[in-house]
Protein backbone atom coordinates (compact mmCIF):
# COMPACT_ATOMS: atom_id res chain seq x y z
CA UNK A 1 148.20 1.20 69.86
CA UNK A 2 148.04 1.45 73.45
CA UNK A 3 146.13 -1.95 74.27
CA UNK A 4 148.88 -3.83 72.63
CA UNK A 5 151.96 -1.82 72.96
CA UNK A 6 151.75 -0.20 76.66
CA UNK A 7 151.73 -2.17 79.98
CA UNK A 8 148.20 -0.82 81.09
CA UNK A 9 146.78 -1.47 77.80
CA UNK A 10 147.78 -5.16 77.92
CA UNK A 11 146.53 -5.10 81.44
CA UNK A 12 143.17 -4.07 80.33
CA UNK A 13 142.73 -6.99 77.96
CA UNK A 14 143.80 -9.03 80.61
CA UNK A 15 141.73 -7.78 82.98
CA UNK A 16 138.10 -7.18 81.03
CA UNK A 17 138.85 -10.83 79.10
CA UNK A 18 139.58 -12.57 82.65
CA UNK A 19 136.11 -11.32 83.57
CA UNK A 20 134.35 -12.78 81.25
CA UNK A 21 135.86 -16.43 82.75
CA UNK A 22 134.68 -15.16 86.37
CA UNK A 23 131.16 -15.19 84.61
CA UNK A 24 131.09 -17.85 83.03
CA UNK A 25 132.10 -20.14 86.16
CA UNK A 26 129.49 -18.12 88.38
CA UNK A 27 126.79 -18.92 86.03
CA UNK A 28 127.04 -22.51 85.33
CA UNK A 29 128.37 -23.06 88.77
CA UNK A 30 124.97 -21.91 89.82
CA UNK A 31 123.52 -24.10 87.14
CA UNK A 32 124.98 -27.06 88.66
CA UNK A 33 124.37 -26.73 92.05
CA UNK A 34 120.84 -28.00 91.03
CA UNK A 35 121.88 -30.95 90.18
CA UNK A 36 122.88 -31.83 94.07
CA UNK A 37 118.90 -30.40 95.06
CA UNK A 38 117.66 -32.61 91.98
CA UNK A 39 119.44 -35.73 92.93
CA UNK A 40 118.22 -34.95 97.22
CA UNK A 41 114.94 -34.53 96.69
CA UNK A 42 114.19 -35.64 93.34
CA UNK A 43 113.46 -32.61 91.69
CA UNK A 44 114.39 -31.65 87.96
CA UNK A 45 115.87 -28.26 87.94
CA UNK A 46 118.84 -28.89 86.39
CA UNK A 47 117.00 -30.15 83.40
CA UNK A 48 114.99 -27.57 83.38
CA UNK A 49 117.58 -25.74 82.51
CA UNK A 50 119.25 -27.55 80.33
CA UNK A 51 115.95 -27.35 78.39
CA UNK A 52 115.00 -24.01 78.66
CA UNK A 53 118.46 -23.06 77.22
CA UNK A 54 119.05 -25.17 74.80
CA UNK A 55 119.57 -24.59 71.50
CA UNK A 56 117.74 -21.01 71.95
CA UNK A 57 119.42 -17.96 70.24
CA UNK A 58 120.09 -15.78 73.92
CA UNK A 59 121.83 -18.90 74.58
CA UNK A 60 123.89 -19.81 71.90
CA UNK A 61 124.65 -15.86 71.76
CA UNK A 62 125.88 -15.93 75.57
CA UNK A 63 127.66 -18.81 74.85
CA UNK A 64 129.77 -17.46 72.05
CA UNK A 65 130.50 -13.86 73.56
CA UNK A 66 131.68 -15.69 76.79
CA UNK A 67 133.77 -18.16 75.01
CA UNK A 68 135.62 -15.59 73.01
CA UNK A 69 136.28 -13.95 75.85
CA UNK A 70 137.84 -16.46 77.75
CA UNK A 71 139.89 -17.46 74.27
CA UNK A 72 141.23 -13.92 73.99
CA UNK A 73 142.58 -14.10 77.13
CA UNK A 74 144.35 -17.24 77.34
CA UNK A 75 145.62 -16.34 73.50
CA UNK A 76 146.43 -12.97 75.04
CA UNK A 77 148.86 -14.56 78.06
CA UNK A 78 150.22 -16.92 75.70
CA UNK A 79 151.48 -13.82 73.60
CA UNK A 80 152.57 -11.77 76.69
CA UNK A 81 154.41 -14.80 77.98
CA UNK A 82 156.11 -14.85 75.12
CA UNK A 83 156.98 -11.38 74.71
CA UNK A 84 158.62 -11.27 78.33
CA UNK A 85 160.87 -14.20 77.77
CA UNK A 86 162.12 -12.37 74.51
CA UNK A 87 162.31 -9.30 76.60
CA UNK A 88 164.12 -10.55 78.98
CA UNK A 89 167.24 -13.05 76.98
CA UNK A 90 169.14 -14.91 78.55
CA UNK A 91 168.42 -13.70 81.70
CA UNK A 92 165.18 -15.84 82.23
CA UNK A 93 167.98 -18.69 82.67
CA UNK A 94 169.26 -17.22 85.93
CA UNK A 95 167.87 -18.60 89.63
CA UNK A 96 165.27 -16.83 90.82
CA UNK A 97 163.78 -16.40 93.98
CA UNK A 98 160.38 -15.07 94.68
CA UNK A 99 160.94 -11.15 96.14
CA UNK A 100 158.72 -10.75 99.52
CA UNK A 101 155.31 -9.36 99.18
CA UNK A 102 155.06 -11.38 95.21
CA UNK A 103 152.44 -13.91 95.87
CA UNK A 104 152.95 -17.51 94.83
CA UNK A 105 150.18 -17.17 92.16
CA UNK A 106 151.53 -14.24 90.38
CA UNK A 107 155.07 -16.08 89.53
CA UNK A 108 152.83 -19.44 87.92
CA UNK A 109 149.95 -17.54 86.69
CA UNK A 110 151.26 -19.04 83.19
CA UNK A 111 151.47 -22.85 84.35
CA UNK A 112 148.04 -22.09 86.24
CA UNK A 113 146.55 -21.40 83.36
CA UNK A 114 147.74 -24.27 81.60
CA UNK A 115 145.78 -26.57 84.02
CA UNK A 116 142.79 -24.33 83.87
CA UNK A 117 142.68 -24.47 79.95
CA UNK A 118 143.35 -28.43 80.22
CA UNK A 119 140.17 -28.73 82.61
CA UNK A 120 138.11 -26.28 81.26
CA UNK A 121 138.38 -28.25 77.51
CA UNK A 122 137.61 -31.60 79.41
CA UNK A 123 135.04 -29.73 81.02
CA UNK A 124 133.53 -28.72 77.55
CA UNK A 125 133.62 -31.51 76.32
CA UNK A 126 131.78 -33.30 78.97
CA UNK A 127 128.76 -31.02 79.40
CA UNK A 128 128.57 -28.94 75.95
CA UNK A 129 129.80 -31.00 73.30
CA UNK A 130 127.16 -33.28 74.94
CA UNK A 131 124.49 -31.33 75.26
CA UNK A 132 124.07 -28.08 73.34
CA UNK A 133 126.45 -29.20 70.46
CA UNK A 134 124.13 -32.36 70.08
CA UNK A 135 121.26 -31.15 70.44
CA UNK A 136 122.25 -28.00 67.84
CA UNK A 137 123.66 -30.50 65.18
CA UNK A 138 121.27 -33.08 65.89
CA UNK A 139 124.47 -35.15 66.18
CA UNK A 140 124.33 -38.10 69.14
CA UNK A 141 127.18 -37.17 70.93
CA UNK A 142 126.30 -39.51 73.89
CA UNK A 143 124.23 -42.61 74.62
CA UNK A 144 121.66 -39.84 76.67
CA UNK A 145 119.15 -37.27 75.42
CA UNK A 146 121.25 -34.18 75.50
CA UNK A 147 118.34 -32.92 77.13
CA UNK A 148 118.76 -35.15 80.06
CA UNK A 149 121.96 -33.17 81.25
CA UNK A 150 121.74 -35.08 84.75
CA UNK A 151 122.00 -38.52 83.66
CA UNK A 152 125.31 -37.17 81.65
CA UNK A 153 126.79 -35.69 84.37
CA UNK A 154 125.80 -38.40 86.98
CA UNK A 155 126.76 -40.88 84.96
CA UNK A 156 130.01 -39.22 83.91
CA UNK A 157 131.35 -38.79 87.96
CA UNK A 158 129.30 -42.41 89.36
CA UNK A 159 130.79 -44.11 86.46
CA UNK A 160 132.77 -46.30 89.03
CA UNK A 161 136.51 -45.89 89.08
CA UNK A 162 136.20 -44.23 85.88
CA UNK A 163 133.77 -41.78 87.47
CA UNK A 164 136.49 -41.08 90.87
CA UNK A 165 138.87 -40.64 88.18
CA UNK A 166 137.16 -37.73 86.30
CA UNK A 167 135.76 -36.38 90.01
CA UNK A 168 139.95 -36.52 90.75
CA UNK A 169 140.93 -34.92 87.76
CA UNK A 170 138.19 -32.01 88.28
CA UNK A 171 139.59 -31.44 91.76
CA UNK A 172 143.10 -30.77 90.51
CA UNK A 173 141.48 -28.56 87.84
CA UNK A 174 139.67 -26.81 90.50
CA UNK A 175 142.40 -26.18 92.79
CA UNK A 176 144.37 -24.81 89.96
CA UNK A 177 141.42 -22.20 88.69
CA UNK A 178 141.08 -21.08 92.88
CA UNK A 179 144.82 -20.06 92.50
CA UNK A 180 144.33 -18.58 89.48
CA UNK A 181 141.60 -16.53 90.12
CA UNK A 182 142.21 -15.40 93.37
CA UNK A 183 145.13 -13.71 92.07
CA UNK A 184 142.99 -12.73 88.73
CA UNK A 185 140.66 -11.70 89.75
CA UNK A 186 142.18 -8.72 92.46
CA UNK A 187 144.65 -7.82 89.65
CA UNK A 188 142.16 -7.31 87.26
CA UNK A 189 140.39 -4.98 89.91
CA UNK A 190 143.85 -3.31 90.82
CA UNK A 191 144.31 -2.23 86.75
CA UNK A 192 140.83 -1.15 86.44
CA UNK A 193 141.26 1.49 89.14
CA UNK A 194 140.92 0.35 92.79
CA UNK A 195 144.94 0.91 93.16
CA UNK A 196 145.41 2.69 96.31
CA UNK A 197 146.63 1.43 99.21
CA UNK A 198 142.84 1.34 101.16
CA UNK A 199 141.42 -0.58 98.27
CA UNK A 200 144.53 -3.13 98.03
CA UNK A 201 143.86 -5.12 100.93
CA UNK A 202 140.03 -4.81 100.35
CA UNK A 203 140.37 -6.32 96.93
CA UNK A 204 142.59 -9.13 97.41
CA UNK A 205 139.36 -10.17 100.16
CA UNK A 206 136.78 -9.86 97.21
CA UNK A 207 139.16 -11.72 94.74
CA UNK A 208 139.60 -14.29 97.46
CA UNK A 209 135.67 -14.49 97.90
CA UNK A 210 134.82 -14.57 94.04
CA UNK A 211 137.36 -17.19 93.75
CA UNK A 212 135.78 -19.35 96.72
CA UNK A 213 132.39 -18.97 95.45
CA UNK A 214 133.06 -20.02 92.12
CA UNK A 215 134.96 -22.77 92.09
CA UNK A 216 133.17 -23.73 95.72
CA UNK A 217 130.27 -24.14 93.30
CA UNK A 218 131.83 -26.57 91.54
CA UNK A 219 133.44 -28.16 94.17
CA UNK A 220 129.93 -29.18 95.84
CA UNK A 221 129.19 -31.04 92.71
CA UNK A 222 131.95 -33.12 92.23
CA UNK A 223 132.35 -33.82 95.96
CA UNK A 224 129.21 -34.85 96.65
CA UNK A 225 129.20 -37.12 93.28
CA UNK A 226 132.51 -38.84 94.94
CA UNK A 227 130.98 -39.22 97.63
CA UNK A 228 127.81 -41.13 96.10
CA UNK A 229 130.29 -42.97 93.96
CA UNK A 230 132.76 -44.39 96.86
CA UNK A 231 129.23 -45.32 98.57
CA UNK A 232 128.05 -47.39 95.46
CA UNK A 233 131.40 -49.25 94.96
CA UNK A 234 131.77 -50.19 98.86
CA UNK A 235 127.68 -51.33 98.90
């Protein structure tokens, strides 16, 4: 079968499955933004949210498709990791130096995505498990309403040092997912047909961009939570 057993095909799974992460960050990272207007000018957007998706069936349907997405394709680079070192013996023992024109992110895609899988699990746990999990299983999975996403994700970075720890820990997991998809998200562009040499530089731009604007979203958040935070523990 070609998706498994040729180079392009494996690329393609790559590729389609990686997008399917791009989403996912671009949406909630949107979501969350709201939560910086909310806590600004006291407004309840993010709730909103929260509540209008819910435990609704469009929701719990996007939820699912994206998340096996995004499982497929870290399974998928496990596998192809895997097959490479076998591949390649004993010679994956030998010093290597990175060849010119091989970008830093392309040799650690694999410890990359480590971090990103670490984060992104923390990350579920935090805001689903807490919210749509609890409120589907009618299981208290927190001291809040899992309706009342704010309070769970204020209180989770404003926590005192507890909270600059978890805004800390999201920053490395950040910085890690920028790397990662700025290389991502370009390669996955590059297999799916924008190849040529006019296109190359042009797509490493967008990858840069889509990388930038999705984890920038999520930056925003967790900065401007530190920043409350540090302000609360030196008042």
């Amino acid at each position: 079968m070609w998706l498994k057993d040729s180079s392009i095909g494996r690329k393609f799974i790559m590729s389609i499955t990686g997008l399917f992460l791009v989403l996912f960050l671009l949406f909630h990272g949107s979501m969350n933004i709201c939560l910086v207007v909310d806590d600004l000018f006291g407004t309840q957007g993010y709730n909103w949210i929260c509540e209008m998706l819910g435990a609704n069936w469009y929701a719990i349907a996007g939820t699912l498709v994206l998340a096996l997405g995004v499982l497929v394709h870290f399974l998928y680079a496990f596998y192809l990791t895997f097959q490479n070192r076998r591949a390649r013996g004993n010679s994956r023992y030998a010093v290597e130096t990175c060849p010119e024109g091989v970008e830093w992110q392309s040799k650690n895609m694999l410890v990359l995505g480590i971090i990103v899988i670490l984060g992104l699990c923390l990350h579920l746990y935090n805001m689903w498990f807490k919210m749509q999990f609890a409120e589907l299983t009618g299981i208290a999975t927190s001291v809040f309403n899992p309706q009342d996403g704010s309070a769970i994700v204020k209180y989770l970075f404003t926590n005192g040092w507890c909270g600059i720890i978890y805004c800390l820990a999201y920053i490395v997991w950040l910085c890690a997912l920028w790397f990662h998809l700025s290389h991502g998200v370009w390669s996955a562009l590059q297999t799916l047909g924008w190849s040529n040499l006019i296109w190359l530089k042009r797509i490493k731009v967008i990858g840069t961009i889509f990388a930038t604007l999705a984890v920038g979203l999520f930056m925003i958040v967790v900065l401007y939570f530190l920043g409350v935070n540090i302000g609360m523990l030196a008042a």
